[in-house]
PDB file of N, CA and C in Angstrom:
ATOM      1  N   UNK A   1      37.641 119.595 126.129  1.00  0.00           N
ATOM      2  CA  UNK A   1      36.822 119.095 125.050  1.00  0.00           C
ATOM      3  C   UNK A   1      36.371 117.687 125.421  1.00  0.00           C
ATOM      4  N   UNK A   2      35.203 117.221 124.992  1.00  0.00           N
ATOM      5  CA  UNK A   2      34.669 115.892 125.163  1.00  0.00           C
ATOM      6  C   UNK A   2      34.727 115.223 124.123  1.00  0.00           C
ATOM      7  N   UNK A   3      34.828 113.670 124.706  1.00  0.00           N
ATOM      8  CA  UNK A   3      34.924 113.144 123.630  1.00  0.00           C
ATOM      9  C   UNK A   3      32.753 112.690 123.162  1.00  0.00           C
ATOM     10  N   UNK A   4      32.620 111.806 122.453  1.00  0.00           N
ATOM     11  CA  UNK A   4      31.331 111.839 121.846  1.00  0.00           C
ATOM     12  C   UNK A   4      30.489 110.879 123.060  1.00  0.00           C
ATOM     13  N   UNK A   5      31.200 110.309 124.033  1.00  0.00           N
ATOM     14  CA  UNK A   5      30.665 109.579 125.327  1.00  0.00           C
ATOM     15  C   UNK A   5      30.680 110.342 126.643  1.00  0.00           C
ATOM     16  N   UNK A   6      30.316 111.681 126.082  1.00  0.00           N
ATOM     17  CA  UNK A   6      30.847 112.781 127.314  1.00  0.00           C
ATOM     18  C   UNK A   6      32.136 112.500 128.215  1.00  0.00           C
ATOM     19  N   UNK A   7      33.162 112.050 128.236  1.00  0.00           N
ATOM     20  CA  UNK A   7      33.812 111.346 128.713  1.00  0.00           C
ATOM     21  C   UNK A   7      35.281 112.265 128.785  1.00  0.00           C
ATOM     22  N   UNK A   8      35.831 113.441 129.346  1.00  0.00           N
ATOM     23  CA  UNK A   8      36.667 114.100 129.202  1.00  0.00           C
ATOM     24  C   UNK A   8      38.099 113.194 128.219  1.00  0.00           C
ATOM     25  N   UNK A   9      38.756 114.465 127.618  1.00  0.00           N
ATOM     26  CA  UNK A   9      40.109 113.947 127.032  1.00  0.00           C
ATOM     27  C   UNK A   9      41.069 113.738 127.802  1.00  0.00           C
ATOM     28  N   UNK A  10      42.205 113.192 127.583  1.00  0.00           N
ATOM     29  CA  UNK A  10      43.251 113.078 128.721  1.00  0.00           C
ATOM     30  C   UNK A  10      44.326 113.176 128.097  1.00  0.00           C
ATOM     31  N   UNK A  11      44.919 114.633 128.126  1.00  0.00           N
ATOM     32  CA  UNK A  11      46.272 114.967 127.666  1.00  0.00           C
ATOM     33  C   UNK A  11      47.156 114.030 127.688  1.00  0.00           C
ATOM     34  N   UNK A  12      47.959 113.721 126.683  1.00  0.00           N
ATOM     35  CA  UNK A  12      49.764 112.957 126.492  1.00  0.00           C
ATOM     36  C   UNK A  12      50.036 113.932 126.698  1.00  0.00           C
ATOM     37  N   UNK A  13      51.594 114.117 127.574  1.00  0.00           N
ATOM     38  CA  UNK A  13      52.368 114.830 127.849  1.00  0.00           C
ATOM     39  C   UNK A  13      53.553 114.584 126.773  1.00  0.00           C
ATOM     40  N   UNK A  14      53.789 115.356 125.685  1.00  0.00           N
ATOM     41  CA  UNK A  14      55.211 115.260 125.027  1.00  0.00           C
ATOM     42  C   UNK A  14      56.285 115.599 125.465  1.00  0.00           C
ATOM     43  N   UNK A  15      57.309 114.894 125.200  1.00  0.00           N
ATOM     44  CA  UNK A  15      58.691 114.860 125.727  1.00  0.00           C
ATOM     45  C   UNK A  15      59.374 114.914 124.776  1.00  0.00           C
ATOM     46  N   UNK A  16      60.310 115.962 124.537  1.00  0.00           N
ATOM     47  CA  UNK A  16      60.998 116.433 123.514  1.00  0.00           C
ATOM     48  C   UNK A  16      62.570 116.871 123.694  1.00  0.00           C
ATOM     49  N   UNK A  17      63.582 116.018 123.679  1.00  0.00           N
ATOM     50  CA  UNK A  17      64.786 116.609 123.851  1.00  0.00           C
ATOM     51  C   UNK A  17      65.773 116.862 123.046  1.00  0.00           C
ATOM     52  N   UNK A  18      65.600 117.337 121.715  1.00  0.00           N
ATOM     53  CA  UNK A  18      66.483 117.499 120.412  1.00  0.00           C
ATOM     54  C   UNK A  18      66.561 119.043 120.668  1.00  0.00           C
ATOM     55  N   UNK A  19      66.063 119.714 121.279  1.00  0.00           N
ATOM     56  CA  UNK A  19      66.668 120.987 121.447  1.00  0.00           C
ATOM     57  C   UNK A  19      67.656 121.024 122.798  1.00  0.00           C
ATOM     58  N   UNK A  20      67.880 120.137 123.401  1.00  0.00           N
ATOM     59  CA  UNK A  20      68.975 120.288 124.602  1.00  0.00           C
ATOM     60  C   UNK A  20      70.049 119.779 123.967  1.00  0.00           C
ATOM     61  N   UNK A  21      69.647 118.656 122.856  1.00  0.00           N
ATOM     62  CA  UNK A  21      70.714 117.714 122.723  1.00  0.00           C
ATOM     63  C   UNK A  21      71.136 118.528 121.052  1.00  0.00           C
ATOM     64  N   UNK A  22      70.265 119.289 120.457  1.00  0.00           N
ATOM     65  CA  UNK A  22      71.868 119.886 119.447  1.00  0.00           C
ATOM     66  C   UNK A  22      71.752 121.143 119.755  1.00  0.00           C
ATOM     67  N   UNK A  23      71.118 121.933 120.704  1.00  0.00           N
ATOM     68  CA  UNK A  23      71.342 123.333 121.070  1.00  0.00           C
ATOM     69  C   UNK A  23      72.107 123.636 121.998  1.00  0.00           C
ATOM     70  N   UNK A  24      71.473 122.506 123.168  1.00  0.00           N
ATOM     71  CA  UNK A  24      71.687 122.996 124.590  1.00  0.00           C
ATOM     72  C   UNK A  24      72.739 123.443 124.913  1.00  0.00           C
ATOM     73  N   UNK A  25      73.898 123.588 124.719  1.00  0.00           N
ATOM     74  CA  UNK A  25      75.085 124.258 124.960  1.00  0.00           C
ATOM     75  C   UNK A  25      75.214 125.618 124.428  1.00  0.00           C
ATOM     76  N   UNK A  26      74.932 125.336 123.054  1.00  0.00           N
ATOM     77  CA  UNK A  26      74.925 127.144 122.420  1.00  0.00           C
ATOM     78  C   UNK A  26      73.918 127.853 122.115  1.00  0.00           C
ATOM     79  N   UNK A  27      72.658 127.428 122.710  1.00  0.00           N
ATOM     80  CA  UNK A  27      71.123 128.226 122.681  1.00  0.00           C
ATOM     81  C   UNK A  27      70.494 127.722 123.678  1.00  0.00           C
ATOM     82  N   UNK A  28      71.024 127.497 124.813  1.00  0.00           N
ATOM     83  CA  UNK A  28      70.229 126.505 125.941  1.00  0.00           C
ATOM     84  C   UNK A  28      69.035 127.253 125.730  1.00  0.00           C
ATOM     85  N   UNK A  29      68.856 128.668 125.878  1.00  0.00           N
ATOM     86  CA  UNK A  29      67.160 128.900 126.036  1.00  0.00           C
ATOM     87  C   UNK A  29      66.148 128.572 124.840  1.00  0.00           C
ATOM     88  N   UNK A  30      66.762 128.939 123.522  1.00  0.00           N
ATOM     89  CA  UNK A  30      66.448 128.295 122.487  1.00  0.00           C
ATOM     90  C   UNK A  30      65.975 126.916 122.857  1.00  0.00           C
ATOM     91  N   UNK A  31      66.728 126.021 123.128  1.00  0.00           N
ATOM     92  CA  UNK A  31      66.197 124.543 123.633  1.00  0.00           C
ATOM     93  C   UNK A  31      64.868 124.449 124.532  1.00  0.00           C
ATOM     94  N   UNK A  32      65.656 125.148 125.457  1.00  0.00           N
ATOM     95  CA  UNK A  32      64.454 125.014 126.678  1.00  0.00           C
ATOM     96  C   UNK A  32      63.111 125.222 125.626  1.00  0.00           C
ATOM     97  N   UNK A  33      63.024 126.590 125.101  1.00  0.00           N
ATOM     98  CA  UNK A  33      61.661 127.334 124.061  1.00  0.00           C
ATOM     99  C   UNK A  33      61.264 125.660 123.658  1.00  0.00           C
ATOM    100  N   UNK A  34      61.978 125.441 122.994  1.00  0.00           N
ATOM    101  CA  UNK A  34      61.573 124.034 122.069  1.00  0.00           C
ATOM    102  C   UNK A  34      61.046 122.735 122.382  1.00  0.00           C
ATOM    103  N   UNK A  35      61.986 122.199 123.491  1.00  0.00           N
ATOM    104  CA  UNK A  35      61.314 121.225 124.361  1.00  0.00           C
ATOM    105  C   UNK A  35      60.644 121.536 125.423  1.00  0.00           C
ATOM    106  N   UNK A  36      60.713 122.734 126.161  1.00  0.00           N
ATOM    107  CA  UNK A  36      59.425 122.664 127.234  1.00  0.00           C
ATOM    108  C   UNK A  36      58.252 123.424 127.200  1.00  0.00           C
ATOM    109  N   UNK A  37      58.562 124.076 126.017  1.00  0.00           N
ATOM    110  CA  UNK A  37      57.554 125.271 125.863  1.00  0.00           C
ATOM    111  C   UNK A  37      56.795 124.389 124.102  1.00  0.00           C
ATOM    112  N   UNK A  38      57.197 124.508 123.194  1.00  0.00           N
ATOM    113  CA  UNK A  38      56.239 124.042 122.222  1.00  0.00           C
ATOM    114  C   UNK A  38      56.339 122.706 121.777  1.00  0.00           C
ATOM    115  N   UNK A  39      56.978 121.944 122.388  1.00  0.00           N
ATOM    116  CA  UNK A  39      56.329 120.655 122.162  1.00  0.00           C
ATOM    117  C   UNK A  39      56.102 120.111 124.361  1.00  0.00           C
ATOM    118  N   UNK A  40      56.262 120.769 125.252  1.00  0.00           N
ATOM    119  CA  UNK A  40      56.107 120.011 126.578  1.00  0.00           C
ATOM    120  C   UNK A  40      54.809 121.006 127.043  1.00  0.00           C
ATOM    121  N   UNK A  41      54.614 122.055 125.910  1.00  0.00           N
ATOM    122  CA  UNK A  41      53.390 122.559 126.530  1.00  0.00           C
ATOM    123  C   UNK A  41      52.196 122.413 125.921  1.00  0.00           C
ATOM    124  N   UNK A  42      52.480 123.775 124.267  1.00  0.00           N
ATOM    125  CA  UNK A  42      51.633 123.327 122.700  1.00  0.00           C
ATOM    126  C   UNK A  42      51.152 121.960 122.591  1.00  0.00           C
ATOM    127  N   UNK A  43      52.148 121.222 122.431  1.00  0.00           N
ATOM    128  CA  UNK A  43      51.538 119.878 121.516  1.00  0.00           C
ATOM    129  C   UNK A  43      51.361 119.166 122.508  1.00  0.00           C
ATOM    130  N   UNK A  44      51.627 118.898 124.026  1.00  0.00           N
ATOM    131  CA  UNK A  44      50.815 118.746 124.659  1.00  0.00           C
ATOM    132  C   UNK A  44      49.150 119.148 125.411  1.00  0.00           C
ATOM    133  N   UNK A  45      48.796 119.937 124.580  1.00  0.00           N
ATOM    134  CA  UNK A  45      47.241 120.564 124.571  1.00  0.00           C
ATOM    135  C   UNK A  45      46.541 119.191 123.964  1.00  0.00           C
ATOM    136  N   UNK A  46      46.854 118.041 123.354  1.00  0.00           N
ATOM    137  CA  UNK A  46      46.375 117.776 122.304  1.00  0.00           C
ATOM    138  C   UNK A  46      44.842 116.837 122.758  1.00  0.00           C
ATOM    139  N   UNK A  47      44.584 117.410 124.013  1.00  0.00           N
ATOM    140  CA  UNK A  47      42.969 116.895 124.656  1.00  0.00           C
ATOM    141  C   UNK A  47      42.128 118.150 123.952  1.00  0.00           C
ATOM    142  N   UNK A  48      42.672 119.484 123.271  1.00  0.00           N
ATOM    143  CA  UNK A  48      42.139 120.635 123.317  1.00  0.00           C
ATOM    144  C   UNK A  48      42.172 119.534 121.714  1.00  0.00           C
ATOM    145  N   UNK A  49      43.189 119.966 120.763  1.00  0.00           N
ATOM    146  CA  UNK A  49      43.776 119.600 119.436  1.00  0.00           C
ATOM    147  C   UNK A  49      44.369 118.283 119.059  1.00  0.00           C
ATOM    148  N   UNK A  50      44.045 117.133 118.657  1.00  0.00           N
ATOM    149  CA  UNK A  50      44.826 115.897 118.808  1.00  0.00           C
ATOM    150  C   UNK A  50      46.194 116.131 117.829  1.00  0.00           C
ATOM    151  N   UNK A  51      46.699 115.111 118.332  1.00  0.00           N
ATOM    152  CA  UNK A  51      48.256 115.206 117.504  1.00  0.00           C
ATOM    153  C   UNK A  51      48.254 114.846 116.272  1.00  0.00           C
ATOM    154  N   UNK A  52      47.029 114.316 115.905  1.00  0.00           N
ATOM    155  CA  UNK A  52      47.042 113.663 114.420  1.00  0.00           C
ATOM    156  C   UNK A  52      46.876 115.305 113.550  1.00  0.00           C
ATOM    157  N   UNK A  53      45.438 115.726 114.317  1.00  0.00           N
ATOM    158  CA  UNK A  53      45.658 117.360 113.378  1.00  0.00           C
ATOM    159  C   UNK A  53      46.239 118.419 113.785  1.00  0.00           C
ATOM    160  N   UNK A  54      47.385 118.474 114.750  1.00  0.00           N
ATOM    161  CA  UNK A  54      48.433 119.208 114.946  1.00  0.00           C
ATOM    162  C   UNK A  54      49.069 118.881 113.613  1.00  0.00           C
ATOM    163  N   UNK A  55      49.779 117.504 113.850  1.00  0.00           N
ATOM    164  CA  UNK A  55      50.440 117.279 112.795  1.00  0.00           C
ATOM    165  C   UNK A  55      50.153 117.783 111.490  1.00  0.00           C
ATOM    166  N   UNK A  56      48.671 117.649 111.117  1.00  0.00           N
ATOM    167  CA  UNK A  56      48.322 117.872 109.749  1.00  0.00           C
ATOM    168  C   UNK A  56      48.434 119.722 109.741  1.00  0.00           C
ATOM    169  N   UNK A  57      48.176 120.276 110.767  1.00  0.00           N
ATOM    170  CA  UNK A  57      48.589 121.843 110.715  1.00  0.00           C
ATOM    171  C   UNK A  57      50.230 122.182 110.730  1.00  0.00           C
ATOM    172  N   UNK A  58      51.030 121.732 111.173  1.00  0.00           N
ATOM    173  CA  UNK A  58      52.244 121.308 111.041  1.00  0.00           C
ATOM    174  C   UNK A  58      53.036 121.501 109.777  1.00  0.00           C
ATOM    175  N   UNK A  59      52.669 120.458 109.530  1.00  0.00           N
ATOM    176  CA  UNK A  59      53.107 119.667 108.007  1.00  0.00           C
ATOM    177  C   UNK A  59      52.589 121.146 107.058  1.00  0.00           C
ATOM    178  N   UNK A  60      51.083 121.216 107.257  1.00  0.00           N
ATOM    179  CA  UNK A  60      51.045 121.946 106.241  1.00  0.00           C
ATOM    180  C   UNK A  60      51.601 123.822 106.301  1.00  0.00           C
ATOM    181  N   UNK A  61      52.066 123.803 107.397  1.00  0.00           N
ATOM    182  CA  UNK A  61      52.144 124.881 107.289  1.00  0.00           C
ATOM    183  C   UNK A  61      53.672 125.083 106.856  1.00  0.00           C
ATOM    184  N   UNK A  62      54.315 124.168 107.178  1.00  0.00           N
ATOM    185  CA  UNK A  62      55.595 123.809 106.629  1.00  0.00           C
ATOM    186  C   UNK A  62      55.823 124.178 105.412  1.00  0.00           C
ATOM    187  N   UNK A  63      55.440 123.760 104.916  1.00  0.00           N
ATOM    188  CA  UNK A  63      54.813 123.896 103.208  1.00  0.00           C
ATOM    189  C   UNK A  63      54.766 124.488 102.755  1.00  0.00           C
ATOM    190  N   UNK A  64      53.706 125.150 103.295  1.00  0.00           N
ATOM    191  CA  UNK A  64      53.264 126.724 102.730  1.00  0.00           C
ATOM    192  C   UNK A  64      54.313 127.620 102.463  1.00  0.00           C
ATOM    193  N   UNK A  65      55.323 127.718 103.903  1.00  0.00           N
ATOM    194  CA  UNK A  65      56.218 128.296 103.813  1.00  0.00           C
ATOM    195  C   UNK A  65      57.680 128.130 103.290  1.00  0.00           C
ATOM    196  N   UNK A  66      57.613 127.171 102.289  1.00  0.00           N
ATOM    197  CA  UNK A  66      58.377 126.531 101.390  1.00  0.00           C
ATOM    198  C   UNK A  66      59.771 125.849 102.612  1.00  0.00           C
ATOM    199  N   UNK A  67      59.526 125.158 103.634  1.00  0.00           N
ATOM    200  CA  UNK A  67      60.577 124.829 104.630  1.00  0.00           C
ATOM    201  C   UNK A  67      60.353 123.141 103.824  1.00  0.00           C
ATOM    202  N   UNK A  68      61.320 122.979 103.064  1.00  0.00           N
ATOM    203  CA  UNK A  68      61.267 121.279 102.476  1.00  0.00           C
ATOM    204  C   UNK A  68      62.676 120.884 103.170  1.00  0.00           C
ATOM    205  N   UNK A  69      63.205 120.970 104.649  1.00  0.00           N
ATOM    206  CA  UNK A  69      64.222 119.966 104.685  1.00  0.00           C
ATOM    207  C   UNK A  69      63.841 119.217 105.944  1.00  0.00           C
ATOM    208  N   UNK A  70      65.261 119.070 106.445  1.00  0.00           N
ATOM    209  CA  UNK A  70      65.054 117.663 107.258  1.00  0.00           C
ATOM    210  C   UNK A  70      64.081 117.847 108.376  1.00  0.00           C
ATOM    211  N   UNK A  71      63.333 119.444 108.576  1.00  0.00           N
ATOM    212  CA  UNK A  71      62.112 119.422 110.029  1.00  0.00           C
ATOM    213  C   UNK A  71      61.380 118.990 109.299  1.00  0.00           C
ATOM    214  N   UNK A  72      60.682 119.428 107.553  1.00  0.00           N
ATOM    215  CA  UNK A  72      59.665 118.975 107.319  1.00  0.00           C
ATOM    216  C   UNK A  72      59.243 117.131 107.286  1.00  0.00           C
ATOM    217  N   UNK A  73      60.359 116.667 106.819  1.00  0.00           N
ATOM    218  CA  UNK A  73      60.561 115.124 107.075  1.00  0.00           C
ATOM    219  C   UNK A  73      60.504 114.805 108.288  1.00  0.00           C
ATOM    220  N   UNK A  74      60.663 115.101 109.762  1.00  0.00           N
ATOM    221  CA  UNK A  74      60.704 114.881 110.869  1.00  0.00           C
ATOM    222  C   UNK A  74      59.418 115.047 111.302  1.00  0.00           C
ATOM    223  N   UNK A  75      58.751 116.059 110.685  1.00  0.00           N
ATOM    224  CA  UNK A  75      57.212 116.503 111.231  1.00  0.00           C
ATOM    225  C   UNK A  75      56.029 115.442 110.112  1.00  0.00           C
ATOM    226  N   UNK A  76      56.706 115.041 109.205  1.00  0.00           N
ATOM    227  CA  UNK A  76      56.062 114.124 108.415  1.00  0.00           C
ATOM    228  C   UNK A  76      55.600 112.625 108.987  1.00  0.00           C
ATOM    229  N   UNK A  77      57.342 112.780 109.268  1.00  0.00           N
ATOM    230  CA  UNK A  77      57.145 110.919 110.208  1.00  0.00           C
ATOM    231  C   UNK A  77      56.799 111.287 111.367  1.00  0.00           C
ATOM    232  N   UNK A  78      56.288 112.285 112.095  1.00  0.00           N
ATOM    233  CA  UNK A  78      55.652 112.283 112.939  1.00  0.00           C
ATOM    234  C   UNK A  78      54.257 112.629 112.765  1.00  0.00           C
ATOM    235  N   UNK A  79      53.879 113.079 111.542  1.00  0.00           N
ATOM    236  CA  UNK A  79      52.381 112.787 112.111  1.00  0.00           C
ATOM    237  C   UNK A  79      52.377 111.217 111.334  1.00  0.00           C
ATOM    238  N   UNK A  80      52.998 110.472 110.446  1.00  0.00           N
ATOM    239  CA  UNK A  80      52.852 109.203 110.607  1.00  0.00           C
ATOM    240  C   UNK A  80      52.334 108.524 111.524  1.00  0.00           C
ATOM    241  N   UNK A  81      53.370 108.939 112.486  1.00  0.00           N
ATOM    242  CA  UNK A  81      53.344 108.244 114.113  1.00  0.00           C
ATOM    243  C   UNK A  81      51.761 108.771 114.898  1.00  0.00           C
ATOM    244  N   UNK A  82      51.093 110.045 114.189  1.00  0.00           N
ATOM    245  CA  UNK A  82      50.473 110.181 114.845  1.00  0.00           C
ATOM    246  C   UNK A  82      48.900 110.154 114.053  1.00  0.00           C
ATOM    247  N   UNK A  83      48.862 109.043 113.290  1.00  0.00           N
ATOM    248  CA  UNK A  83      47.574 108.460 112.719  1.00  0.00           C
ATOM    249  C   UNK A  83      47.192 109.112 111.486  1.00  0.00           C
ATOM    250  N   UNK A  84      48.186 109.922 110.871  1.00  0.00           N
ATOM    251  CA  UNK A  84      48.260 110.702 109.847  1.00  0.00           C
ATOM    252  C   UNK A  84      48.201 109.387 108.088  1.00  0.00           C
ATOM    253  N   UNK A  85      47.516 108.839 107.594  1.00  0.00           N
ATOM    254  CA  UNK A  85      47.455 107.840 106.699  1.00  0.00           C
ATOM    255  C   UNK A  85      48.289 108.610 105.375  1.00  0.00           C
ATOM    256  N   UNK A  86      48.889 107.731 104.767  1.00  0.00           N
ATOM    257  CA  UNK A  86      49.209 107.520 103.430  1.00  0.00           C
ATOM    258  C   UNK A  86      48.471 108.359 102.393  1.00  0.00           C
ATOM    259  N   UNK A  87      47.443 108.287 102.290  1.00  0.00           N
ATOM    260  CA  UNK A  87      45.882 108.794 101.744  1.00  0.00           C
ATOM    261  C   UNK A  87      45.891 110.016 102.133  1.00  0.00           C
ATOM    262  N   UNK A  88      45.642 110.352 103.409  1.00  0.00           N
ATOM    263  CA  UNK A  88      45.632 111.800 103.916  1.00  0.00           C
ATOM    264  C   UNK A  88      46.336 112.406 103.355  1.00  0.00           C
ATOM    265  N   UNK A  89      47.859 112.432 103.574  1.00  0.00           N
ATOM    266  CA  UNK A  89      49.008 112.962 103.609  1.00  0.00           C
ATOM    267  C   UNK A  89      49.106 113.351 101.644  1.00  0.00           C
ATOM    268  N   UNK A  90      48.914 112.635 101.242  1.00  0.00           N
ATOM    269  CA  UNK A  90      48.792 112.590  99.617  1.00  0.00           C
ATOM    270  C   UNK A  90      47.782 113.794  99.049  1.00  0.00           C
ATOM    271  N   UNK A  91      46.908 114.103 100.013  1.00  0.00           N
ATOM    272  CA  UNK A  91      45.595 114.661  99.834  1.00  0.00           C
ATOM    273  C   UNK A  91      45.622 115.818 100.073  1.00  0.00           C
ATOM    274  N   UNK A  92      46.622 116.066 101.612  1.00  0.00           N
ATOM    275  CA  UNK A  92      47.141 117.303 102.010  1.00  0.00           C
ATOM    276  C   UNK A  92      47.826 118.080 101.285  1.00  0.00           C
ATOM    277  N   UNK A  93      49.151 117.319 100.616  1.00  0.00           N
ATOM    278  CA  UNK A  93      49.584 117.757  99.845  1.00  0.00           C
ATOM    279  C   UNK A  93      49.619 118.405  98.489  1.00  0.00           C
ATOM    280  N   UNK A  94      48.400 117.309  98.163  1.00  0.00           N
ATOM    281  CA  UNK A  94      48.188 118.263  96.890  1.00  0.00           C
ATOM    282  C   UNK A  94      47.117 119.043  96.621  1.00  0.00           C
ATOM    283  N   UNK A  95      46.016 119.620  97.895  1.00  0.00           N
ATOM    284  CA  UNK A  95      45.425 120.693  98.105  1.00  0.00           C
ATOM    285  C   UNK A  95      46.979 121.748  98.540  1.00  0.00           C
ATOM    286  N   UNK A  96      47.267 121.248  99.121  1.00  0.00           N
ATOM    287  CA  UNK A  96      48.292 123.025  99.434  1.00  0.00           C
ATOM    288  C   UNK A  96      49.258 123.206  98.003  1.00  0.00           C
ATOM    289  N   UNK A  97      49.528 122.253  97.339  1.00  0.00           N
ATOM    290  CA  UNK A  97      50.280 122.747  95.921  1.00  0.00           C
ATOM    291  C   UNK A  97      49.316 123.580  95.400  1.00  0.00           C
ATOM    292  N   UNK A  98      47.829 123.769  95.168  1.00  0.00           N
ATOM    293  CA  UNK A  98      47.376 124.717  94.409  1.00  0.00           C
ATOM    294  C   UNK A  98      46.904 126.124  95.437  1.00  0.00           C
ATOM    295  N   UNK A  99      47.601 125.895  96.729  1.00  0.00           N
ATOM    296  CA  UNK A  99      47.528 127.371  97.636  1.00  0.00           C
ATOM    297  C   UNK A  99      48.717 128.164  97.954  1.00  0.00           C
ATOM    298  N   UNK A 100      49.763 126.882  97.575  1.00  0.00           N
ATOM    299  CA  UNK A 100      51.072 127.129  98.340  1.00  0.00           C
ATOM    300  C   UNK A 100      51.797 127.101  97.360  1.00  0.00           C
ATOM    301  N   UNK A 101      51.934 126.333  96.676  1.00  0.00           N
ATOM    302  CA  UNK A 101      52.801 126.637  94.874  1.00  0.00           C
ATOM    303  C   UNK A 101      52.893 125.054  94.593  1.00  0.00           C
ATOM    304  N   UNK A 102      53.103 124.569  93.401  1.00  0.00           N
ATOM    305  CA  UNK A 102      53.445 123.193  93.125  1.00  0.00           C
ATOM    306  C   UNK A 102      54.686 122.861  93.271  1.00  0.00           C
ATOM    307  N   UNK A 103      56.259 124.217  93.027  1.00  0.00           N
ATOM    308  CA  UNK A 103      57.397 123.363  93.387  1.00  0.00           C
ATOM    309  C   UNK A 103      57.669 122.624  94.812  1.00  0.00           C
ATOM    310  N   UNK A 104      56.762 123.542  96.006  1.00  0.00           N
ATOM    311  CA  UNK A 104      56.892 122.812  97.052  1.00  0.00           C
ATOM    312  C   UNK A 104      55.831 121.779  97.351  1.00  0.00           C
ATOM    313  N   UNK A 105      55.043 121.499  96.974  1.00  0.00           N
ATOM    314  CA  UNK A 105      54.265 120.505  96.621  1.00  0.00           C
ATOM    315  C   UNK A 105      55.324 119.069  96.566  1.00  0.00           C
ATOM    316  N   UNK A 106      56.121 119.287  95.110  1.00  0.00           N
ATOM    317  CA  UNK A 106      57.236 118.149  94.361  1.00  0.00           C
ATOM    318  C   UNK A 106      57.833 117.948  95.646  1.00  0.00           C
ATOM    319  N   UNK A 107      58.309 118.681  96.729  1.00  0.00           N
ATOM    320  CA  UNK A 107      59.482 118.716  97.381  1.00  0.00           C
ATOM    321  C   UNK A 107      58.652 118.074  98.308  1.00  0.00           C
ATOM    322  N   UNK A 108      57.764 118.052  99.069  1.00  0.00           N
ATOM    323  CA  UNK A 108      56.754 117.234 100.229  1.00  0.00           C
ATOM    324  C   UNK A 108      57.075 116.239  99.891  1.00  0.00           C
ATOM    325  N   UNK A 109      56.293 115.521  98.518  1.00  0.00           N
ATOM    326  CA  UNK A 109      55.960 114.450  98.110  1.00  0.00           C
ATOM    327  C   UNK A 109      57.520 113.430  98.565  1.00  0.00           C
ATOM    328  N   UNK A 110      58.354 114.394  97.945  1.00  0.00           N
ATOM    329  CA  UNK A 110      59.727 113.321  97.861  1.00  0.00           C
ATOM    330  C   UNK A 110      59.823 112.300  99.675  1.00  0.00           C
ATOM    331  N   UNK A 111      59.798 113.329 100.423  1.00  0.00           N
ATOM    332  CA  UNK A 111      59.902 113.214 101.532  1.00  0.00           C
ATOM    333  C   UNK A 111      58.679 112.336 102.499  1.00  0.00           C
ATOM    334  N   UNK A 112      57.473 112.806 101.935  1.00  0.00           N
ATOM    335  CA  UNK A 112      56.285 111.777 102.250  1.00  0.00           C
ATOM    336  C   UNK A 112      56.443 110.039 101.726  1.00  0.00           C
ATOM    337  N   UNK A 113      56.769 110.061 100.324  1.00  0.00           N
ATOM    338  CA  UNK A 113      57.277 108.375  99.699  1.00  0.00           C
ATOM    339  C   UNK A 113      58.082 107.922 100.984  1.00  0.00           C
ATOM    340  N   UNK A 114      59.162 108.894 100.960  1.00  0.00           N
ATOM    341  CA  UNK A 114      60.518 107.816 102.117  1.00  0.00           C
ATOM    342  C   UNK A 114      60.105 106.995 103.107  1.00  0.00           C
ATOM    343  N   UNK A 115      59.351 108.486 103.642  1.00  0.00           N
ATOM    344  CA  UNK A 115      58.124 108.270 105.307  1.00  0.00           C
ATOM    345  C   UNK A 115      57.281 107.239 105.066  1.00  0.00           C
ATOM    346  N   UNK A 116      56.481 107.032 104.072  1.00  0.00           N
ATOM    347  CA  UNK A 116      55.327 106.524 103.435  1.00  0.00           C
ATOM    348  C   UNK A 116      55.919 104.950 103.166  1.00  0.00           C
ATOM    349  N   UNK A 117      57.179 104.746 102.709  1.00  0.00           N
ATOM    350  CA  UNK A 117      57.506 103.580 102.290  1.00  0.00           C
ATOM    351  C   UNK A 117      57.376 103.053 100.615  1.00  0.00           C
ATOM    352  N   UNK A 118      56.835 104.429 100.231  1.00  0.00           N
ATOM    353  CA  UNK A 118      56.655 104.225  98.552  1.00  0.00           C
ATOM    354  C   UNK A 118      58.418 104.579  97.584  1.00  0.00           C
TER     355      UNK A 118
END
């Protein structure tokens, strides 16, 4: 994909080791799947997809599927990290409460404030 100066993208390579370090002993392949395959391969595409709207596909799909614990908070402060605004994130959320249901809606939010600093 180009950027708007014809100017090719240039993949970040993600580096991900929380699946060696609480699997790797009793799901090593599990791990491996996790760190070298969807975040050292997937979310390294992000010259194809940037990480800001990975993240925002992420997050929301999280959601959808009513997953409110500590990945969805982890994938939160990470699209933080990955240019994901305050505003956005507020916005995201409460378009998917009227696709995805409002109790998990409540349950985002809690977790977005922490991230958010509110």
């Amino acid at each position: 994909m180009n950027t708007t100066d014809n100017q090719p993208k240039k993949a970040v390579k993600i580096v991900q080791t929380a699946g060696r370090q609480q699997l790797g002993n009793f799901a090593p392949d599990f791990a491996r799947y996790n760190d070298d395959i969807l975040f050292g391969e997937v979310w390294s595409k992000n010259d194809v997809l940037s990480l800001h709207d990975r993240s925002i596909v992420t997050v929301s799909a999280l959601i959808a599927q009513g997953i409110t614990d500590s990945s969805l908070k982890y994938h939160i402060q990470t699209a933080k990290k990955n240019g994901v605004t305050k505003e956005e994130m507020a916005e995201i959320i409460t378009q998917l409460a009227f696709y995805s249901g409002w109790p998990k809606a409540w349950a985002a939010f809690g977790y977005a404030k922490d991230v958010y600093g509110e």
